[in-house]
Protein backbone atom coordinates (compact mmCIF):
# COMPACT_ATOMS: atom_id res chain seq x y z
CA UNK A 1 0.00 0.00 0.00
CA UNK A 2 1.12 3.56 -0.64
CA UNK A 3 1.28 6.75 1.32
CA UNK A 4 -1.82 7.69 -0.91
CA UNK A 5 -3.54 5.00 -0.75
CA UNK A 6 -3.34 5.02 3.04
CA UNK A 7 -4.50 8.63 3.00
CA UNK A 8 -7.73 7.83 0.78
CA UNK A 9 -8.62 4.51 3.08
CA UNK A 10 -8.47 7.10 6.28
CA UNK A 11 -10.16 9.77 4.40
CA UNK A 12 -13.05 7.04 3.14
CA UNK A 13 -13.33 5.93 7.07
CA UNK A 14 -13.69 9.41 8.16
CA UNK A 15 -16.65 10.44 5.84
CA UNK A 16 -18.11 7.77 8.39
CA UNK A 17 -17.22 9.62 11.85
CA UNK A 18 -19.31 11.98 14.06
CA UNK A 19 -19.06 13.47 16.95
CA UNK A 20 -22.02 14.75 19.18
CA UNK A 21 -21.96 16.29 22.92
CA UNK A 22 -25.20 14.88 24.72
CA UNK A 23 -27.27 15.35 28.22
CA UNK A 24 -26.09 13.03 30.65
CA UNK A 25 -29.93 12.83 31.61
CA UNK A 26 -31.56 12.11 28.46
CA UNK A 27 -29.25 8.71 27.94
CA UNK A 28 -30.65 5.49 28.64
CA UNK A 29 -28.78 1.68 28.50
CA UNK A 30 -31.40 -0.81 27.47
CA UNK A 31 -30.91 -4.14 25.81
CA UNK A 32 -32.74 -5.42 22.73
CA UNK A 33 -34.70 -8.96 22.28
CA UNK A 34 -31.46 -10.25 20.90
CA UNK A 35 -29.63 -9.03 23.80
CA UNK A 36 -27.68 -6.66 22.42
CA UNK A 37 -27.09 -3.49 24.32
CA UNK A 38 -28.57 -0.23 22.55
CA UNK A 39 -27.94 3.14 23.83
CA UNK A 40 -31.12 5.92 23.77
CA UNK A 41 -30.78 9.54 23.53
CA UNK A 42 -33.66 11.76 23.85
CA UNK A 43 -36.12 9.12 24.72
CA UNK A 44 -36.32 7.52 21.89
CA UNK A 45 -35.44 10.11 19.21
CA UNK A 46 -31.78 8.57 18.76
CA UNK A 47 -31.43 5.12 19.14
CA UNK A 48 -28.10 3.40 19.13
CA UNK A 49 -26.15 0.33 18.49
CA UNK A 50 -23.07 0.66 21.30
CA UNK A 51 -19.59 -1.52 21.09
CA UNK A 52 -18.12 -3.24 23.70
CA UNK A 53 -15.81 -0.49 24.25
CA UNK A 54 -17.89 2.31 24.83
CA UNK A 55 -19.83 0.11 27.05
CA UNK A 56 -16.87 0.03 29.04
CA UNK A 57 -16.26 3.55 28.88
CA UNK A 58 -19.58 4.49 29.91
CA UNK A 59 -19.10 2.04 32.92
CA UNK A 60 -15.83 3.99 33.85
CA UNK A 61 -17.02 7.76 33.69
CA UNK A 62 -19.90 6.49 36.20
CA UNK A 63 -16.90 4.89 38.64
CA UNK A 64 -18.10 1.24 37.89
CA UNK A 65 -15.75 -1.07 37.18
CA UNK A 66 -16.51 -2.50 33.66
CA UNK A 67 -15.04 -5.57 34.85
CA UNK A 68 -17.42 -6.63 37.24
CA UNK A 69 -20.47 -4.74 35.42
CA UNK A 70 -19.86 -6.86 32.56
CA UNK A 71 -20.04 -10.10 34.27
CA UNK A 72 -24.04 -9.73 35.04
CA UNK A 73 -27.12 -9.87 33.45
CA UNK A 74 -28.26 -7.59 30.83
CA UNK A 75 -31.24 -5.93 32.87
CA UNK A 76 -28.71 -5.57 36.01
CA UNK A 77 -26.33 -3.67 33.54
CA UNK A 78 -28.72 -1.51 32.35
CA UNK A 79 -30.09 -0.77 35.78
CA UNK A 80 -27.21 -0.17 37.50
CA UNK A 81 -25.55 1.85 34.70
CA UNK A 82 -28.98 4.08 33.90
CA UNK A 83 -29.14 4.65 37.92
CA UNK A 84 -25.51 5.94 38.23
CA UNK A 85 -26.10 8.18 34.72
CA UNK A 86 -29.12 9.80 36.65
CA UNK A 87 -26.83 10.40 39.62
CA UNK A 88 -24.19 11.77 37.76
CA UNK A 89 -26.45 13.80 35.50
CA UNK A 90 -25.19 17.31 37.63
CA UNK A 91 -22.53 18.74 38.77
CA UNK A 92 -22.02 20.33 42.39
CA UNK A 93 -23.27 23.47 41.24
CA UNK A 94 -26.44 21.76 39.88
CA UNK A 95 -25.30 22.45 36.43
CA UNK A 96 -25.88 19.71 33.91
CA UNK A 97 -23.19 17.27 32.70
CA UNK A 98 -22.52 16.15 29.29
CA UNK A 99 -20.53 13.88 27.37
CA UNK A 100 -19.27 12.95 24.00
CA UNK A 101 -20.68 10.41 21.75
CA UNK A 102 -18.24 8.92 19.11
CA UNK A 103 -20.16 7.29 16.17
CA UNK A 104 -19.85 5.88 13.02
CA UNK A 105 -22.37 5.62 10.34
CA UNK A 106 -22.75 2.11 8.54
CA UNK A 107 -24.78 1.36 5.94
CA UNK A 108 -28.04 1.14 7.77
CA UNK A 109 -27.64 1.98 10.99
CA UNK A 110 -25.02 4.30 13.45
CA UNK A 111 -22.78 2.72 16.46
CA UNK A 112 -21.62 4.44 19.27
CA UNK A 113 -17.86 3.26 19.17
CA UNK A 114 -16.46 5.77 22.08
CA UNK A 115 -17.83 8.04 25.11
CA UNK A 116 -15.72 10.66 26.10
CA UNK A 117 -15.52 14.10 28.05
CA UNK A 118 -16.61 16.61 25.98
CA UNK A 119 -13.48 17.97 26.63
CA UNK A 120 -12.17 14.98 24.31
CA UNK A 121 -10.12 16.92 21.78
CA UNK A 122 -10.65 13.98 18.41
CA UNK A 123 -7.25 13.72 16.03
CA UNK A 124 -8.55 12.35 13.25
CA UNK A 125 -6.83 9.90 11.67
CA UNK A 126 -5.95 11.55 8.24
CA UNK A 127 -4.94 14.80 10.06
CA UNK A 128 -2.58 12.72 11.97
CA UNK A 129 -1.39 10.46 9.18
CA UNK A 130 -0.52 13.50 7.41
CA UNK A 131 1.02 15.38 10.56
CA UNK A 132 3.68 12.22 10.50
CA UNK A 133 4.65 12.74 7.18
CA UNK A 134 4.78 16.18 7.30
CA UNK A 135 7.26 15.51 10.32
CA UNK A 136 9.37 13.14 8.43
CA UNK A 137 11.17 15.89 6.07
CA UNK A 138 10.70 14.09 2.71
CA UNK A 139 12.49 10.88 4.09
CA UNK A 140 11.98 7.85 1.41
CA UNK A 141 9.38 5.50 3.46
CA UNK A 142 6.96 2.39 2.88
CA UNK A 143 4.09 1.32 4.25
CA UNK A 144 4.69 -1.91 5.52
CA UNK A 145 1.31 -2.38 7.68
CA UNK A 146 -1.60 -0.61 8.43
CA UNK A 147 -5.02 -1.45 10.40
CA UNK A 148 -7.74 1.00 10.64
CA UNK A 149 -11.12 0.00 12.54
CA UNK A 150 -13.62 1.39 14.69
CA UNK A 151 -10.95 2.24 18.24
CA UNK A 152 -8.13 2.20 16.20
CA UNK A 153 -5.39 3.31 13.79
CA UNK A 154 -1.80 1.49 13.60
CA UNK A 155 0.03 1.38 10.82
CA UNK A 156 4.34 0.74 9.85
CA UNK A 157 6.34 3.11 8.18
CA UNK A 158 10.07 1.81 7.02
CA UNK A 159 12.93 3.84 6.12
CA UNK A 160 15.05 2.24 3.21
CA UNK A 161 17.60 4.51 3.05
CA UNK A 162 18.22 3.87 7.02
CA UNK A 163 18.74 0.27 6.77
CA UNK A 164 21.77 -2.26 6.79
CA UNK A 165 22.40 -5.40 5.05
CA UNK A 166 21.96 -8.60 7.16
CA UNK A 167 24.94 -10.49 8.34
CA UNK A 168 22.81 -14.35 8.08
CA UNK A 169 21.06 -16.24 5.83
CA UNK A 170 18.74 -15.07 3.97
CA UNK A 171 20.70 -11.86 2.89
CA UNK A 172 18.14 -9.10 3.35
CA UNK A 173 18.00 -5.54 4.06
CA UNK A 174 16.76 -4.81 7.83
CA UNK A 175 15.45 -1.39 8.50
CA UNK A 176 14.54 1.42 10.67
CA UNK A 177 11.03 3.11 10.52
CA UNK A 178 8.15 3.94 12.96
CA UNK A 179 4.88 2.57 14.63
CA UNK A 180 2.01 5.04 14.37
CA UNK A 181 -1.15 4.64 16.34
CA UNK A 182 -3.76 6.74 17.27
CA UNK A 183 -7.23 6.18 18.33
CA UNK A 184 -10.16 8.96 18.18
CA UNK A 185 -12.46 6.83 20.49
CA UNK A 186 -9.87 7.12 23.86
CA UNK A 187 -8.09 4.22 23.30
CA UNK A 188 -4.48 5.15 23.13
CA UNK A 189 -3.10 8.66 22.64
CA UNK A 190 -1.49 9.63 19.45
CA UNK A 191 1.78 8.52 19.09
CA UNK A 192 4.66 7.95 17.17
CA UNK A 193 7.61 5.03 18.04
CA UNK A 194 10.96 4.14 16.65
CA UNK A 195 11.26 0.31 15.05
CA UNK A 196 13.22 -2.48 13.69
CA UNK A 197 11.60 -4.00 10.50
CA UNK A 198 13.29 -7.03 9.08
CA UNK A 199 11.83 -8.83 6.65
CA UNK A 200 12.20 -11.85 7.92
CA UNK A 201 9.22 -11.45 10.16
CA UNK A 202 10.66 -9.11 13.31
CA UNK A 203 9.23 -5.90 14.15
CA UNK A 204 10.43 -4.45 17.39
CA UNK A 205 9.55 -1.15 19.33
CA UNK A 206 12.82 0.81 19.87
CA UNK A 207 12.95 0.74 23.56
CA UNK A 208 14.48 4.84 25.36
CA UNK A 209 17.76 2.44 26.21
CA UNK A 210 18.86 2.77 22.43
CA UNK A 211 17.26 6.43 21.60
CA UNK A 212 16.81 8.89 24.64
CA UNK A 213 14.58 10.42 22.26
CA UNK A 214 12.43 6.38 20.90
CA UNK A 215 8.64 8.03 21.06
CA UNK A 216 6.68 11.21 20.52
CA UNK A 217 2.81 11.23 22.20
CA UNK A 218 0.42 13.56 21.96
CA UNK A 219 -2.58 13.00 24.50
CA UNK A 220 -6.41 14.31 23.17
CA UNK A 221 -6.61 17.65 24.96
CA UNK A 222 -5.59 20.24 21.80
CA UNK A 223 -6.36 21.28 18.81
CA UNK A 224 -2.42 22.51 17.80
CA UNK A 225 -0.47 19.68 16.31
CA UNK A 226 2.42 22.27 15.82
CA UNK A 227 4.39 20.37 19.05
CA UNK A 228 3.52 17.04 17.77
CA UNK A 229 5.06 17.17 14.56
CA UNK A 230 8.26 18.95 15.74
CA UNK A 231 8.37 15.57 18.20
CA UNK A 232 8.29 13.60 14.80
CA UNK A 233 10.98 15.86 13.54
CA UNK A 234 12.95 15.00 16.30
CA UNK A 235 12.73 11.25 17.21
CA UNK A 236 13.76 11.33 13.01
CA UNK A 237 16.78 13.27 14.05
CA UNK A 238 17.42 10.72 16.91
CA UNK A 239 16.94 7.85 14.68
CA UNK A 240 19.58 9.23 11.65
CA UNK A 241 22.36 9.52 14.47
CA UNK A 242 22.07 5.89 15.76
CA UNK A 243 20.10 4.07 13.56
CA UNK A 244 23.86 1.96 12.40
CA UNK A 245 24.28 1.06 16.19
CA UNK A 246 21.15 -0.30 16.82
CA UNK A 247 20.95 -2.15 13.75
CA UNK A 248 23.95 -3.45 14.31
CA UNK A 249 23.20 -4.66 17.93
CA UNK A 250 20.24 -6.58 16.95
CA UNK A 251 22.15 -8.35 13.94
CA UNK A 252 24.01 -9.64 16.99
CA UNK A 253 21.27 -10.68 18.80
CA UNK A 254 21.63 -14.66 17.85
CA UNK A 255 24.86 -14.76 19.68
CA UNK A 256 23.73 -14.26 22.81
CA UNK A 257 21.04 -16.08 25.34
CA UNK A 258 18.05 -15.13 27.27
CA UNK A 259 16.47 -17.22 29.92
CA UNK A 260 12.81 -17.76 30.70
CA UNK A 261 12.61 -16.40 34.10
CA UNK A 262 13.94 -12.71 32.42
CA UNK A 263 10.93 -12.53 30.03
CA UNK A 264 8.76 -12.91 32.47
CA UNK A 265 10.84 -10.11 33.92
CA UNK A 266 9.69 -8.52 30.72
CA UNK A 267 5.93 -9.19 31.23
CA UNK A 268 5.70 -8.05 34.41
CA UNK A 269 7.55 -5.26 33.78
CA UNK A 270 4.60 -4.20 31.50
CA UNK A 271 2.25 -5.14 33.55
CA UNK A 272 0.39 -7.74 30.88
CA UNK A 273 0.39 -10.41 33.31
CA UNK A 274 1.12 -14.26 33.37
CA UNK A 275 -2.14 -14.78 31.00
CA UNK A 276 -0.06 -13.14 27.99
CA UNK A 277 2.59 -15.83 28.48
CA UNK A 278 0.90 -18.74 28.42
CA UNK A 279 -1.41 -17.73 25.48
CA UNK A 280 0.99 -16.07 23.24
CA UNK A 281 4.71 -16.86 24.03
CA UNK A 282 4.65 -20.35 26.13
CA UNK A 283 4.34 -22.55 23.28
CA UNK A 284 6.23 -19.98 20.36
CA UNK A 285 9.09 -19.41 22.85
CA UNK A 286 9.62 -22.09 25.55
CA UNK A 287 7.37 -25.51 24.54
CA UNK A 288 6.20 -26.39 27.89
CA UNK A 289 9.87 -25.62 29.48
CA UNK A 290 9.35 -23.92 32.85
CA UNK A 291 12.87 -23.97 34.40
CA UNK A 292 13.55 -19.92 34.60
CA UNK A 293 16.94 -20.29 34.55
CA UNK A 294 17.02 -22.61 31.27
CA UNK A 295 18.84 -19.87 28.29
CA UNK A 296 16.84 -19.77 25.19
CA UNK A 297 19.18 -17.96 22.03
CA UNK A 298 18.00 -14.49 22.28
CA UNK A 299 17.74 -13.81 18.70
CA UNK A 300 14.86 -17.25 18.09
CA UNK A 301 13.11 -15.51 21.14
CA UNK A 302 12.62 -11.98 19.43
CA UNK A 303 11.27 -13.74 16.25
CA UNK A 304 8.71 -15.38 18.00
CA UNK A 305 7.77 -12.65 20.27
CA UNK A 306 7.04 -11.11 16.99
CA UNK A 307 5.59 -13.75 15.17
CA UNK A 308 3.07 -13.95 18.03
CA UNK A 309 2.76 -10.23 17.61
CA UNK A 310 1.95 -10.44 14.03
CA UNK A 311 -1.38 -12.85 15.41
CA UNK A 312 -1.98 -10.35 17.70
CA UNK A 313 -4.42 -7.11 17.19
CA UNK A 314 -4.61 -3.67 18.57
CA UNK A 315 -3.08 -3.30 22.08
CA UNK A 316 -1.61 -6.81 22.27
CA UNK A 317 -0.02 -6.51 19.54
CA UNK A 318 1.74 -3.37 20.06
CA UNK A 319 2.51 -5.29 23.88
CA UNK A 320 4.42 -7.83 22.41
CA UNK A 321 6.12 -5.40 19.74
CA UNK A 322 7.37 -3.47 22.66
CA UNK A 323 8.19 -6.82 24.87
CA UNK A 324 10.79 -7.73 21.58
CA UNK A 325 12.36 -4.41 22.22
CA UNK A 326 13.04 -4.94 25.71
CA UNK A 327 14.51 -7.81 25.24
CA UNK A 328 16.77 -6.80 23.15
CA UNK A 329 17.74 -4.00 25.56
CA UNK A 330 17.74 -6.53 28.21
CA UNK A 331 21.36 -7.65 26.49
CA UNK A 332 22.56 -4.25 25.63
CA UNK A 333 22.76 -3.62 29.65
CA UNK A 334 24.27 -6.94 30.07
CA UNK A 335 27.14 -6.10 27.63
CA UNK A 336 27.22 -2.32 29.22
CA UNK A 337 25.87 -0.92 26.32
């Protein structure tokens, strides 16, 4: 896919994004005869298909913890959740609250996919795409993946001309580039990370170890994008001056070991828990081997970190990504790099 063609797929998904600011009050949760939860606005002027995230959300802006709200019945969900809206509907000063409804238009019906503050400053995800390449001065890049859907957009950028030929079999060309991701629903900030793309099916998250300067974020609060694309100006800077280093580290990777016990170093380090271990990396990485201290070659490890990331979508994916970057630096400060 080309820059282009990215743009148009992002413009296409946007012609299908609204925003509107509604009374707290005049919401209601109910559940249809299929069970499906529906949100109402206005009585029954607007009524709405809702996703599983904003269910969530609207569970957290009310203090419930989706967690244990999602475990019960339909009509307990909808009448706990439609009490706490009424109880929230004011403010101290008896003013009415409001909040943001996120929705996208399909070709019968609308979904709410997000509820935010109306504070919730929305980057949409063409003005962001082309933010990043207005940051990245003209370099010669590729898109190597993308993903757009209703909480999300990722996508991979590489850099050919910041690259380095491999030192194993097969001969290939391993590159720098960047992660983008960006969600206009409150799912992740908007952000911008350094990576190692080698075709040979790794795709790592530059970890701060190797570039003080790995990631520019921008959280949803402004309008002005002017900071956020000199941060892509500069983690470009950052990645010109070292990318031959880094490169160069990981083409070492296979000559040194990891053991078991550090990545789940790695995994709780991240906070992702044992769960992401056994389901993704136990039988990729390790078989059924549970001695910590047994040394796995460190270079096998990052490939299937990443080859579980590839299976992987949205947040776990970009989890793992940043797991096989760790990793990596997890050497680096063995050798005192």
């Amino acid at each position: 896919m080309t820059t282009y063609e990215l743009l148009e797929e992002l413009r296409r998904f946007e012609c299908r994004r609204r925003d509107e600011v509604v009374v707290r009050e005049k919401t209601r949760l109910t559940y249809s005869l299929n069970g499906a939860p529906r949100l109402q606005v206005n009585s029954t002027l607007w009524d709405y298909a809702i996703s599983g995230w904003a269910m969530s959300q609207l569970s957290t802006l009310h203090d419930i913890p989706w967690s244990w709200l999602r475990k019960n019945p339909p009509w307990l969900t909808s009448s706990i959740l439609n009490h706490w809206i009424a109880e929230y509907s004011k403010d101290k000063l008896g003013r009415r609250r409001h909040f943001k409804l996120c929705l996208l238009n399909g070709d019968s019906s609308t979904k709410v996919i997000g509820i935010v503050s109306n504070r919730y400053v929305s980057y949409p995800y063409p003005d962001f795409f082309e933010d990043v390449v207005e940051g990245l001065d003209g370099i010669l890049h590729e898109v190597r993946h993308s993903e757009v859907n209703s909480g999300m957009f990722e996508a991979s950028l590489t850099f050919p001309t910041l690259s380095m030929e491999s030192n194993d079999l097969p001969l290939r060309r391993v590159t720098m580039g960047v992660h983008l991701r960006n969600s206009e629903v409150g799912q992740s900030s908007a952000l911008v990370a350094a990576t190692i793309n080698d075709p040979a099916g790794v795709h790592l998250v530059v970890p701060e170890v190797f570039l003080k300067f790995c990631m520019t974020r921008m959280i949803h609060t402004t309008k002005d994008h002017t900071a956020f694309i000199g941060g892509v100006k500069e983690l470009l800077r950052n990645i010109r001056t070292h990318y031959r280093e880094i490169l160069d580290l990981y083409m070492t990777s296979g000559d040194y070991t990891i053991t078991l016990g550090n990545i789940q170093d790695l995994i709780r380090e991240e906070r992702l828990g044992k769960k992401l271990l056994d389901e993704h990396l136990q039988v990729e990485i390790f078989g059924k081997d549970t001695d910590k201290d047994k040394r796995f070659n460190l270079r096998e490890v990052i490939e299937a970190i990443s080859k579980a990331a590839q299976q992987a979508k949205g947040n776990r994916r970009w989890d793992l990504e940043r797991i096989g970057g760790n990793a990596l630096a997890m050497m680096a400060a063995e050798l005192g790099i």
